[in-house]
PDB file of N, CA and C in Angstrom:
ATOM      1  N   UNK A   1     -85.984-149.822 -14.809  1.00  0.00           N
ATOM      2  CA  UNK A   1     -85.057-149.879 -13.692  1.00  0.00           C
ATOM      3  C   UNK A   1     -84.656-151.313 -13.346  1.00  0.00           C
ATOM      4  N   UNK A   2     -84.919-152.421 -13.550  1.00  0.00           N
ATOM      5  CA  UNK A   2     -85.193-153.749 -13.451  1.00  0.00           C
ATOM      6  C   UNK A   2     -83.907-154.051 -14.105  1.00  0.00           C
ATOM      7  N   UNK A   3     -83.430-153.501 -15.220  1.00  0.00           N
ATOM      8  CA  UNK A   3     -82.150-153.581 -16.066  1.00  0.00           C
ATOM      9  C   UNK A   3     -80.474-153.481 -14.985  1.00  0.00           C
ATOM     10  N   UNK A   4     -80.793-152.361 -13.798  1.00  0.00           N
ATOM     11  CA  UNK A   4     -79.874-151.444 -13.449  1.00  0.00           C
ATOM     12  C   UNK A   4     -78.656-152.815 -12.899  1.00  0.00           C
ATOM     13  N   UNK A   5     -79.279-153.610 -11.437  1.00  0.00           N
ATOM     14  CA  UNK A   5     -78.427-154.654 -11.074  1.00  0.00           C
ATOM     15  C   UNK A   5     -77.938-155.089 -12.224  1.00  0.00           C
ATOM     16  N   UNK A   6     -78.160-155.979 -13.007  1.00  0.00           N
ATOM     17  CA  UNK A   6     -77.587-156.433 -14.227  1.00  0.00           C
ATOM     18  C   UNK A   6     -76.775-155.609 -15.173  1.00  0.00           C
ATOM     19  N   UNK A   7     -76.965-154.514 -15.198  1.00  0.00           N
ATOM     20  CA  UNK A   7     -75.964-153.856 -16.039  1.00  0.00           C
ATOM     21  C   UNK A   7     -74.842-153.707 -15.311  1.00  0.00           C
ATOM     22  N   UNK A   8     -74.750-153.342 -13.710  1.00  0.00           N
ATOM     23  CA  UNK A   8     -73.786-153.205 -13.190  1.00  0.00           C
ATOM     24  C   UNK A   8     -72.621-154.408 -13.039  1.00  0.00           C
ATOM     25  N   UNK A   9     -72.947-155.159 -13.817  1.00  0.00           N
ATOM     26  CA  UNK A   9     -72.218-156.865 -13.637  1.00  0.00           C
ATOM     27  C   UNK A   9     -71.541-156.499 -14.965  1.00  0.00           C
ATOM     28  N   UNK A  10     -71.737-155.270 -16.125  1.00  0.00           N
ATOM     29  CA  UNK A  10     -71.280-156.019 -17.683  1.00  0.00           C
ATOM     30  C   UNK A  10     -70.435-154.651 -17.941  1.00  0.00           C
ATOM     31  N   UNK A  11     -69.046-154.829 -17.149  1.00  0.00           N
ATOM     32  CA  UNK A  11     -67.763-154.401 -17.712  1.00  0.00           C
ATOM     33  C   UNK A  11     -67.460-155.041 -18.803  1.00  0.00           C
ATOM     34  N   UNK A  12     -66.623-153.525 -19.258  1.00  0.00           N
ATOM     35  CA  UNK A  12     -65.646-153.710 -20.660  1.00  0.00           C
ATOM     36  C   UNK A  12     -65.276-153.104 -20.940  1.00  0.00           C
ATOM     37  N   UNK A  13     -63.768-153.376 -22.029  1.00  0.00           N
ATOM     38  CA  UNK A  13     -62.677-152.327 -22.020  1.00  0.00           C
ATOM     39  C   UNK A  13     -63.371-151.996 -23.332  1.00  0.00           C
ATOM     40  N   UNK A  14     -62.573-151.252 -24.069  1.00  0.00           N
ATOM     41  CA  UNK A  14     -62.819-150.797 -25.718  1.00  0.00           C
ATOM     42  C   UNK A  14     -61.750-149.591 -25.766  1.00  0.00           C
ATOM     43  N   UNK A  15     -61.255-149.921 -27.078  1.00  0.00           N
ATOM     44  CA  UNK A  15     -60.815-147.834 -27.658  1.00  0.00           C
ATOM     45  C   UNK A  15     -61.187-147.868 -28.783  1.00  0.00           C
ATOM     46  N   UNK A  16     -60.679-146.003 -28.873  1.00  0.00           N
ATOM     47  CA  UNK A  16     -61.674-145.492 -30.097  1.00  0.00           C
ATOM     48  C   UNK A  16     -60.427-144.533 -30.580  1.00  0.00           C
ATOM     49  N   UNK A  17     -60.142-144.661 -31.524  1.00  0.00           N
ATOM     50  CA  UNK A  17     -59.000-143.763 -32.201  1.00  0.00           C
ATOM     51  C   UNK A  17     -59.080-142.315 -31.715  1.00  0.00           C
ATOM     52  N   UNK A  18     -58.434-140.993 -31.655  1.00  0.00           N
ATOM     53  CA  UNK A  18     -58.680-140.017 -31.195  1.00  0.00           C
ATOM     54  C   UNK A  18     -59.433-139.083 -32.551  1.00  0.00           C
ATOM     55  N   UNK A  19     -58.680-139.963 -33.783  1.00  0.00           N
ATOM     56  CA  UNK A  19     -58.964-139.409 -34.934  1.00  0.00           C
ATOM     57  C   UNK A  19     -60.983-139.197 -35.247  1.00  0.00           C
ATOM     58  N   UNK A  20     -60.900-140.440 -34.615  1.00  0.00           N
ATOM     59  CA  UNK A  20     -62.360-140.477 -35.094  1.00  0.00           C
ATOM     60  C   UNK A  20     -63.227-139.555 -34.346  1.00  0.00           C
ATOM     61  N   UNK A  21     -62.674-139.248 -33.031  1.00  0.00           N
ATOM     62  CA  UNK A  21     -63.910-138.651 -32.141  1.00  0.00           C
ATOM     63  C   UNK A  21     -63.246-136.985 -32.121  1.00  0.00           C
ATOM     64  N   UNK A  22     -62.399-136.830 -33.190  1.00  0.00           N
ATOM     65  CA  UNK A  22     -62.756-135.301 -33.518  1.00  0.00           C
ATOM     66  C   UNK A  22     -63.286-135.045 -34.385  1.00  0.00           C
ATOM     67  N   UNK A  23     -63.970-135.885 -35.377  1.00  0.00           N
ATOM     68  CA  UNK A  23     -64.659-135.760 -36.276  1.00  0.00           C
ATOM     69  C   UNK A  23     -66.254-136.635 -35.605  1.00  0.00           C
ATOM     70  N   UNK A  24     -66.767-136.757 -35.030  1.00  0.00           N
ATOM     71  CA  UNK A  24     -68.080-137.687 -34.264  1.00  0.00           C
ATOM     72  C   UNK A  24     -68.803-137.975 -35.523  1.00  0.00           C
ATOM     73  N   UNK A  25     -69.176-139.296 -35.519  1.00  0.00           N
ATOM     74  CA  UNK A  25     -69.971-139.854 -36.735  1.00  0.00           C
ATOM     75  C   UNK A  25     -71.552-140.034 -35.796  1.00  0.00           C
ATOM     76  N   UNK A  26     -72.673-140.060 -36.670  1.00  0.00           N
ATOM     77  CA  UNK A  26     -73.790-140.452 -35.978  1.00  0.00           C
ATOM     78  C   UNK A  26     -73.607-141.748 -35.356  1.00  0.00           C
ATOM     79  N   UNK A  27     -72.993-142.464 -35.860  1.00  0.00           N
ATOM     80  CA  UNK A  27     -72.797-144.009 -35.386  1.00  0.00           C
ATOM     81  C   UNK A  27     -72.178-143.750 -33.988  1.00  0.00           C
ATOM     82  N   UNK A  28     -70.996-143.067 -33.922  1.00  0.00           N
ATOM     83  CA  UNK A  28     -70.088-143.009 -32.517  1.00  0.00           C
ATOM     84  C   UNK A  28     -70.933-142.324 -31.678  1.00  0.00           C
ATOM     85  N   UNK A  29     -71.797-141.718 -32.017  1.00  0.00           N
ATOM     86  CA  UNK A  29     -72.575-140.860 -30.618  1.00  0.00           C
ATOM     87  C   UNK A  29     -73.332-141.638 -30.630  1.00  0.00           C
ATOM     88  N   UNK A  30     -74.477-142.591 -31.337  1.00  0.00           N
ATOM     89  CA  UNK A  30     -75.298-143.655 -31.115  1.00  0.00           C
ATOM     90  C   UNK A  30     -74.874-144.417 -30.232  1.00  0.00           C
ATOM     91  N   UNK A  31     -73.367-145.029 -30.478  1.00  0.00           N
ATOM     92  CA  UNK A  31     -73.123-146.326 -29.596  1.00  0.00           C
ATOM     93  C   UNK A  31     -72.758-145.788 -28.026  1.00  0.00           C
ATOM     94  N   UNK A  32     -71.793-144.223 -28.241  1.00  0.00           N
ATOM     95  CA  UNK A  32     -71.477-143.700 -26.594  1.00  0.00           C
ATOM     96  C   UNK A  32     -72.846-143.808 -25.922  1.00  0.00           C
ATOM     97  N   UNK A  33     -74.028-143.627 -26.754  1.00  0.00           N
ATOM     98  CA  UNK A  33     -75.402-142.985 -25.965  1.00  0.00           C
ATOM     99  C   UNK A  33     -75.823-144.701 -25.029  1.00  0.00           C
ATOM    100  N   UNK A  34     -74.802-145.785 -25.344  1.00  0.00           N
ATOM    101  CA  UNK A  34     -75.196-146.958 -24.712  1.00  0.00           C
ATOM    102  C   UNK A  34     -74.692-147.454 -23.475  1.00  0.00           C
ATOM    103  N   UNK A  35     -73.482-146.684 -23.289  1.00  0.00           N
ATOM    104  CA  UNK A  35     -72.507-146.702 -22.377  1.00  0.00           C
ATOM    105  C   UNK A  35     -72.347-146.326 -21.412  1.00  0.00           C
ATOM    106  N   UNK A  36     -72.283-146.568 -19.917  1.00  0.00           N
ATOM    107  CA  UNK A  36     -71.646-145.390 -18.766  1.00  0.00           C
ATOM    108  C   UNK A  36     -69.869-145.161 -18.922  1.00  0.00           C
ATOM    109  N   UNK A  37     -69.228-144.308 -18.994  1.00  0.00           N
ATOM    110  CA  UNK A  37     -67.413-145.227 -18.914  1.00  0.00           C
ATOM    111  C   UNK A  37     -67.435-144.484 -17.354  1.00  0.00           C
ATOM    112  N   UNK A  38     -66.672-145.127 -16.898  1.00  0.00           N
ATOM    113  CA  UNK A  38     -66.328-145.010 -15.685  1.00  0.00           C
ATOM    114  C   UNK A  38     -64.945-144.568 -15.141  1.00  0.00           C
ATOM    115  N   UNK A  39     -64.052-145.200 -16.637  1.00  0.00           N
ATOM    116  CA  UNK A  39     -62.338-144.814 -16.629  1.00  0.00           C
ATOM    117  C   UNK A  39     -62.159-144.570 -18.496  1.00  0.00           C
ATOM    118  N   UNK A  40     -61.266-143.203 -18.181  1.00  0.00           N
ATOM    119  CA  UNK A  40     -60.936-143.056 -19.833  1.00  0.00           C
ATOM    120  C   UNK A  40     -59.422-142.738 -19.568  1.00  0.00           C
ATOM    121  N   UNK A  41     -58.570-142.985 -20.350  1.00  0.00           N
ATOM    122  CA  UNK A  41     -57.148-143.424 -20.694  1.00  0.00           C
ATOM    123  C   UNK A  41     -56.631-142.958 -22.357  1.00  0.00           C
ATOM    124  N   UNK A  42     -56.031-141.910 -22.042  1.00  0.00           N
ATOM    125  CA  UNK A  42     -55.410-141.107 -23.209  1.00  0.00           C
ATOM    126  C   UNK A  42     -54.291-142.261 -23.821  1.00  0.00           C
ATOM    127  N   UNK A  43     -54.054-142.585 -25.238  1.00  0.00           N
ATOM    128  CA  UNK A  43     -52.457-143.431 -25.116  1.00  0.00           C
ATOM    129  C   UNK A  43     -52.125-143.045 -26.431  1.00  0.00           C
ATOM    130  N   UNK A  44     -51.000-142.154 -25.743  1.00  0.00           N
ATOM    131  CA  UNK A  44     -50.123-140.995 -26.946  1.00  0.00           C
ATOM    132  C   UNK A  44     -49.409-141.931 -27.521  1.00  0.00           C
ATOM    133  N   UNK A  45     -49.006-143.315 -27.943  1.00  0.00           N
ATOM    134  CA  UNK A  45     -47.915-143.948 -28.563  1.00  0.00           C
ATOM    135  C   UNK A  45     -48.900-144.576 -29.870  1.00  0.00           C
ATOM    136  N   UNK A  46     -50.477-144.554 -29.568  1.00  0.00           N
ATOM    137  CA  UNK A  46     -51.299-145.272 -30.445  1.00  0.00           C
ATOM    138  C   UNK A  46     -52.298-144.298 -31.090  1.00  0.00           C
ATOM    139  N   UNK A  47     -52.277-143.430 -30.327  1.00  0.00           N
ATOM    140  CA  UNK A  47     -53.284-141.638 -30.391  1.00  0.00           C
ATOM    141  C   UNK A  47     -54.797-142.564 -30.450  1.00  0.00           C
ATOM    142  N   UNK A  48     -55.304-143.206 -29.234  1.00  0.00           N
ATOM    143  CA  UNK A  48     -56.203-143.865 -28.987  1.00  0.00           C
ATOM    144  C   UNK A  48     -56.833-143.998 -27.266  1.00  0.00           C
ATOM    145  N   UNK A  49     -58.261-143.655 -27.485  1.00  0.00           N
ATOM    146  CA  UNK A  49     -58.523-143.369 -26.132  1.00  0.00           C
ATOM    147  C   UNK A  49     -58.872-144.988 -25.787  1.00  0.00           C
ATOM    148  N   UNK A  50     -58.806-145.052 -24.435  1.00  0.00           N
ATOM    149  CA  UNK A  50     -59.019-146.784 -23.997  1.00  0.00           C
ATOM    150  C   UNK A  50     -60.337-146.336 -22.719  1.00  0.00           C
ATOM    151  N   UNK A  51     -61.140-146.968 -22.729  1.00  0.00           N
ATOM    152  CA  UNK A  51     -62.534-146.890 -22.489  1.00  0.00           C
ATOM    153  C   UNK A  51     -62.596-147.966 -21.447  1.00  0.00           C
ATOM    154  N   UNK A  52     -63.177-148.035 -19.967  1.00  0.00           N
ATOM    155  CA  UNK A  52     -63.388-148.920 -19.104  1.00  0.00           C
ATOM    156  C   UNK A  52     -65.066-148.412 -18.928  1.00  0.00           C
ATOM    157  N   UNK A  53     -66.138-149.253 -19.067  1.00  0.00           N
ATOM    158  CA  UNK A  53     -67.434-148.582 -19.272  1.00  0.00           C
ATOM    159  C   UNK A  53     -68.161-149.792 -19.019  1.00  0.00           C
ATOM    160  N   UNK A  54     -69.437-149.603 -18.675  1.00  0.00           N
ATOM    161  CA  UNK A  54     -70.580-150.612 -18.423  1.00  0.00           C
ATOM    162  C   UNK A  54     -71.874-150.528 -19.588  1.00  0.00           C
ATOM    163  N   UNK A  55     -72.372-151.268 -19.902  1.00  0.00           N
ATOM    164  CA  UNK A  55     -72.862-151.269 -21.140  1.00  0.00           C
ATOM    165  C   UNK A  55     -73.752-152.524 -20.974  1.00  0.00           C
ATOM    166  N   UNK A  56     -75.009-152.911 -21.593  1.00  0.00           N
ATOM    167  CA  UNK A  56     -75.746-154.048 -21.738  1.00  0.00           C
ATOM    168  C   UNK A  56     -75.788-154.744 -22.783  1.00  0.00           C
ATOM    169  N   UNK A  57     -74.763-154.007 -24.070  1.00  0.00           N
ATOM    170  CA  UNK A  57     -74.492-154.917 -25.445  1.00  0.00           C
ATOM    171  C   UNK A  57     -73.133-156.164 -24.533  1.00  0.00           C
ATOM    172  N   UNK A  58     -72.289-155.458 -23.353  1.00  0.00           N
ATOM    173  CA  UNK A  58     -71.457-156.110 -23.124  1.00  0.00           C
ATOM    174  C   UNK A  58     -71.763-157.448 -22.338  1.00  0.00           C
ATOM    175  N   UNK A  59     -70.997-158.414 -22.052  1.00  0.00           N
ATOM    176  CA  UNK A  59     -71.542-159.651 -21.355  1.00  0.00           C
ATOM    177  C   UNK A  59     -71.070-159.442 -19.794  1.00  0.00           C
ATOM    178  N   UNK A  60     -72.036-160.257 -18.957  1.00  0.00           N
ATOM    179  CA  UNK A  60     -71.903-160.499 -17.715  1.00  0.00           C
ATOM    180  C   UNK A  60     -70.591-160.747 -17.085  1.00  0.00           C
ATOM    181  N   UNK A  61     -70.391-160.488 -15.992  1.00  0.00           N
ATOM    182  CA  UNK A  61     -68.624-160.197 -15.605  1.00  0.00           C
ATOM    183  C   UNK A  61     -68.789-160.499 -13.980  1.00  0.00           C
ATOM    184  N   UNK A  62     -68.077-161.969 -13.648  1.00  0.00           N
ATOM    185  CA  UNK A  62     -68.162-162.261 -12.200  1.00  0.00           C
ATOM    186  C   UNK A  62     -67.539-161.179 -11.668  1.00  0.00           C
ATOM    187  N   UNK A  63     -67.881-161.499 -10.737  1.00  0.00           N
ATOM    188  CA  UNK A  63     -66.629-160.668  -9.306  1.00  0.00           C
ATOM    189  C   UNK A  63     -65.720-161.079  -9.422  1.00  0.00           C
ATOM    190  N   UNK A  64     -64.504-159.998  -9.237  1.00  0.00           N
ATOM    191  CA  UNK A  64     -63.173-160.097  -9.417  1.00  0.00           C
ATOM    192  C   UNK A  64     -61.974-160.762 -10.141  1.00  0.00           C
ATOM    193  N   UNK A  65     -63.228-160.639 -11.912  1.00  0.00           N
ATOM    194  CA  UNK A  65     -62.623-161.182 -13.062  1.00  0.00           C
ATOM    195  C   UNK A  65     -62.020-160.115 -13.417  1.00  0.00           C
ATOM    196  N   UNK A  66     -61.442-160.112 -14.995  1.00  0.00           N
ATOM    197  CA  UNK A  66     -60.660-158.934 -15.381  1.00  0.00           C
ATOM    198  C   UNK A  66     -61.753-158.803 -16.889  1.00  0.00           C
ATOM    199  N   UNK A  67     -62.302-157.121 -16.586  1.00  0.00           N
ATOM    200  CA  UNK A  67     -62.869-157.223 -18.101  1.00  0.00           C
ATOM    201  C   UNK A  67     -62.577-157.224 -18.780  1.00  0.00           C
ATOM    202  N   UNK A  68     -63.109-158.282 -19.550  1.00  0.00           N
ATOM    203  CA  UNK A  68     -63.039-157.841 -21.568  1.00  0.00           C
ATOM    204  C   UNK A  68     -62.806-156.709 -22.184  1.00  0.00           C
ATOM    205  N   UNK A  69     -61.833-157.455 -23.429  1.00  0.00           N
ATOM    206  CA  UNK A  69     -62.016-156.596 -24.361  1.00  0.00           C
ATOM    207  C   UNK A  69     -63.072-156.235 -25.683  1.00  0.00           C
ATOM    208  N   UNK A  70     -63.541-155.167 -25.942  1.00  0.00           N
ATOM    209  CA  UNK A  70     -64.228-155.633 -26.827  1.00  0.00           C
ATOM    210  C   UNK A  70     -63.633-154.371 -28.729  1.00  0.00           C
ATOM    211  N   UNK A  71     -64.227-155.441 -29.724  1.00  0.00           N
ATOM    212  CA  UNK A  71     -63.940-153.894 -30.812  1.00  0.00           C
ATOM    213  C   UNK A  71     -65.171-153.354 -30.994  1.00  0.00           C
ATOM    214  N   UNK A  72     -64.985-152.270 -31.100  1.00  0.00           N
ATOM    215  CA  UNK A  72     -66.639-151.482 -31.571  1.00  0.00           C
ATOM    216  C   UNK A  72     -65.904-151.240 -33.149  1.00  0.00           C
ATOM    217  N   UNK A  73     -67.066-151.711 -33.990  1.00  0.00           N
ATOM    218  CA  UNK A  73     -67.241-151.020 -35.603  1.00  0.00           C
ATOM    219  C   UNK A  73     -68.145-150.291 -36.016  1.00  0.00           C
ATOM    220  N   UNK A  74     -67.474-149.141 -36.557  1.00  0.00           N
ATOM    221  CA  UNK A  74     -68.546-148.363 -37.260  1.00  0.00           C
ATOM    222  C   UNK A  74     -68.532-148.343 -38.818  1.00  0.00           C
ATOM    223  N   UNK A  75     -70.195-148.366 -38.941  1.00  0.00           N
ATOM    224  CA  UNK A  75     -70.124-148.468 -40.571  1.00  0.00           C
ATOM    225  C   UNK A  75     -71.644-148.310 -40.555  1.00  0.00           C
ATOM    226  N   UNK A  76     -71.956-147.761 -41.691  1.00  0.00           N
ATOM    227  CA  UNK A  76     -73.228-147.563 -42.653  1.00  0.00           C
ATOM    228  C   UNK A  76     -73.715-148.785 -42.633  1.00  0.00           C
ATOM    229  N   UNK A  77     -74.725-149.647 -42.362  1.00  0.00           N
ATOM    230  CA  UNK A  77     -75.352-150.902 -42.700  1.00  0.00           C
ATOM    231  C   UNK A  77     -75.532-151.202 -44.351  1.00  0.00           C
ATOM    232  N   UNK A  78     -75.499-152.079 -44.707  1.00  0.00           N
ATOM    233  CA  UNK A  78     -76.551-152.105 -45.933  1.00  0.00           C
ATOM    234  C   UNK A  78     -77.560-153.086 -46.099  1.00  0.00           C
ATOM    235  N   UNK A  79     -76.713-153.948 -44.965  1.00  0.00           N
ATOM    236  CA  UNK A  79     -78.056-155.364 -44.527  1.00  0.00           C
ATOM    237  C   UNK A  79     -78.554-155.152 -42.445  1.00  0.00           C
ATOM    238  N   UNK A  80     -79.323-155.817 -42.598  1.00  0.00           N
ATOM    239  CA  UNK A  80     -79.393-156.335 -41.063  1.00  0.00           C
ATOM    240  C   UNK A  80     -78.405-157.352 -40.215  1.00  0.00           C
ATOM    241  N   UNK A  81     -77.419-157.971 -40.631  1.00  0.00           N
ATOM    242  CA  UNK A  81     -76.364-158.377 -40.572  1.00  0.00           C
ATOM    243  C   UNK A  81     -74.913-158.731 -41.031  1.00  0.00           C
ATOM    244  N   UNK A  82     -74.283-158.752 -40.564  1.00  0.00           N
ATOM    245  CA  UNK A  82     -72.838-158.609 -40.942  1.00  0.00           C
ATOM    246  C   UNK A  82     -72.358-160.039 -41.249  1.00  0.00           C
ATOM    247  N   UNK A  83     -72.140-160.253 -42.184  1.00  0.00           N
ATOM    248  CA  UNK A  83     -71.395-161.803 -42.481  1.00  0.00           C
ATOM    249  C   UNK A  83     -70.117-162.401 -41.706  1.00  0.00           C
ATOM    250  N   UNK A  84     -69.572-161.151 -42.033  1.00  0.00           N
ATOM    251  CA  UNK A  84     -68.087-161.324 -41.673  1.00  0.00           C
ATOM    252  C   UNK A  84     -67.684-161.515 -40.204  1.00  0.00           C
ATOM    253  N   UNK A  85     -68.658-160.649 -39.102  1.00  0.00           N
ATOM    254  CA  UNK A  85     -68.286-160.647 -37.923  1.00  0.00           C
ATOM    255  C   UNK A  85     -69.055-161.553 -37.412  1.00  0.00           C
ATOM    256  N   UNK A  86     -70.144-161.705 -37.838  1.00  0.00           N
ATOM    257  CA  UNK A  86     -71.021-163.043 -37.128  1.00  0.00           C
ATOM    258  C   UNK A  86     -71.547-162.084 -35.848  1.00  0.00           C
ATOM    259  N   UNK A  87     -72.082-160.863 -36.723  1.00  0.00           N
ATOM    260  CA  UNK A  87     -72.996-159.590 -35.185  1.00  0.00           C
ATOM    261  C   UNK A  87     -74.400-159.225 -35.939  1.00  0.00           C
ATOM    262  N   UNK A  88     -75.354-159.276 -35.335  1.00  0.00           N
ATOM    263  CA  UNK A  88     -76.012-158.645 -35.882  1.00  0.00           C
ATOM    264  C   UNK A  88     -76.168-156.870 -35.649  1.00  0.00           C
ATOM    265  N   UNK A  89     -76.041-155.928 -36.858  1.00  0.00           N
ATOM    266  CA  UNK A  89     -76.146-154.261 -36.486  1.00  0.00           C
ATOM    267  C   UNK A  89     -77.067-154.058 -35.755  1.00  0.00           C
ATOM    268  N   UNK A  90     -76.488-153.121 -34.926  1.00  0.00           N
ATOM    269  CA  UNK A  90     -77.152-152.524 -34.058  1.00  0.00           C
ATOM    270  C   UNK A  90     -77.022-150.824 -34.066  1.00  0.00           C
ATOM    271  N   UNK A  91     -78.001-150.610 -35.122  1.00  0.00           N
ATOM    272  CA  UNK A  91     -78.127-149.105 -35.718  1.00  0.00           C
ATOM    273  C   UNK A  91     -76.719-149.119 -36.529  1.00  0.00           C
ATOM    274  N   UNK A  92     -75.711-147.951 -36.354  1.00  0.00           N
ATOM    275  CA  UNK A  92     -74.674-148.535 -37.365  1.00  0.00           C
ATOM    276  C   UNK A  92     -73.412-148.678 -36.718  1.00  0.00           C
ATOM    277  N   UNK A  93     -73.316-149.671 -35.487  1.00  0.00           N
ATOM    278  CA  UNK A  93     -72.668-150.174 -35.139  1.00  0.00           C
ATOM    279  C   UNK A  93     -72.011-151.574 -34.720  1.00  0.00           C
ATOM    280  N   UNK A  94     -71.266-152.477 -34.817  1.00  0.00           N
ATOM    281  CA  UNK A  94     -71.180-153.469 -33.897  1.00  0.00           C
ATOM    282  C   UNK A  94     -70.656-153.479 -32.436  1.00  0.00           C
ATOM    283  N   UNK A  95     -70.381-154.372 -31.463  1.00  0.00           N
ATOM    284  CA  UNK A  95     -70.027-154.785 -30.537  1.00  0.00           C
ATOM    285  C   UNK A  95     -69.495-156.459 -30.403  1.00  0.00           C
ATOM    286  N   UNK A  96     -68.180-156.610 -30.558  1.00  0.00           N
ATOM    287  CA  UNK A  96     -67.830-158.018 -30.737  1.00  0.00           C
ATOM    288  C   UNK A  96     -66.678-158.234 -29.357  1.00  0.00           C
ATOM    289  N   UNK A  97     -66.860-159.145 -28.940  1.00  0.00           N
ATOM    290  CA  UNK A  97     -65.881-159.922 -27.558  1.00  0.00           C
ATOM    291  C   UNK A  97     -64.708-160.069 -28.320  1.00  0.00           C
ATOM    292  N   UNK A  98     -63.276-159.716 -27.780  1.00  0.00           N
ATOM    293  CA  UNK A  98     -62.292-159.858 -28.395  1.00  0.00           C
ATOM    294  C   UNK A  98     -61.467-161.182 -27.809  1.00  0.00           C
TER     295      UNK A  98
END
């Protein structure tokens, strides 16, 4: 419980294709299982849901800033880190500040 104040500080935006979450990968229910969202946003011109959610992969967020964006990736690992993004996996996902 010691976590709770502090999480409530770490807004962030994100979307997730619609494509993907009619098909749910273990990865996409892993990473939702990290998340509260608080606001979800249908956007028929991109067929992509847009995600306003609190999360502790996300970073700290003063008062009456505007949150971040962030990308979530999903993928199969094959190492403990990702070269390319400069993240280390977290099960088989990332979380990167956009």
């Amino acid at each position: 419980m010691k976590n709770i104040p502090d999480l409530m500080q770490r807004f962030g935006r994100f979307k997730i294709s619609a494509e993907l979450l009619r098909a749910p990968s273990p990865e996409l229910q892993d990473f939702m299982s990290y998340v509260i969202v608080v606001r979800c946003e249908m956007d028929f011109a991109t067929d992509k849901l847009s995600y306003t959610a609190l999360s502790l992969f996300f970073e700290t967020v003063p008062e009456n800033s505007v949150y971040p964006d962030y990308s979530i990736g999903f993928a199969r690992p094959t190492r403990d880190y990702c070269p390319n993004c400069q993240q280390k996996w977290t099960g088989g996902f990332t979380v990167r500040k956009l």
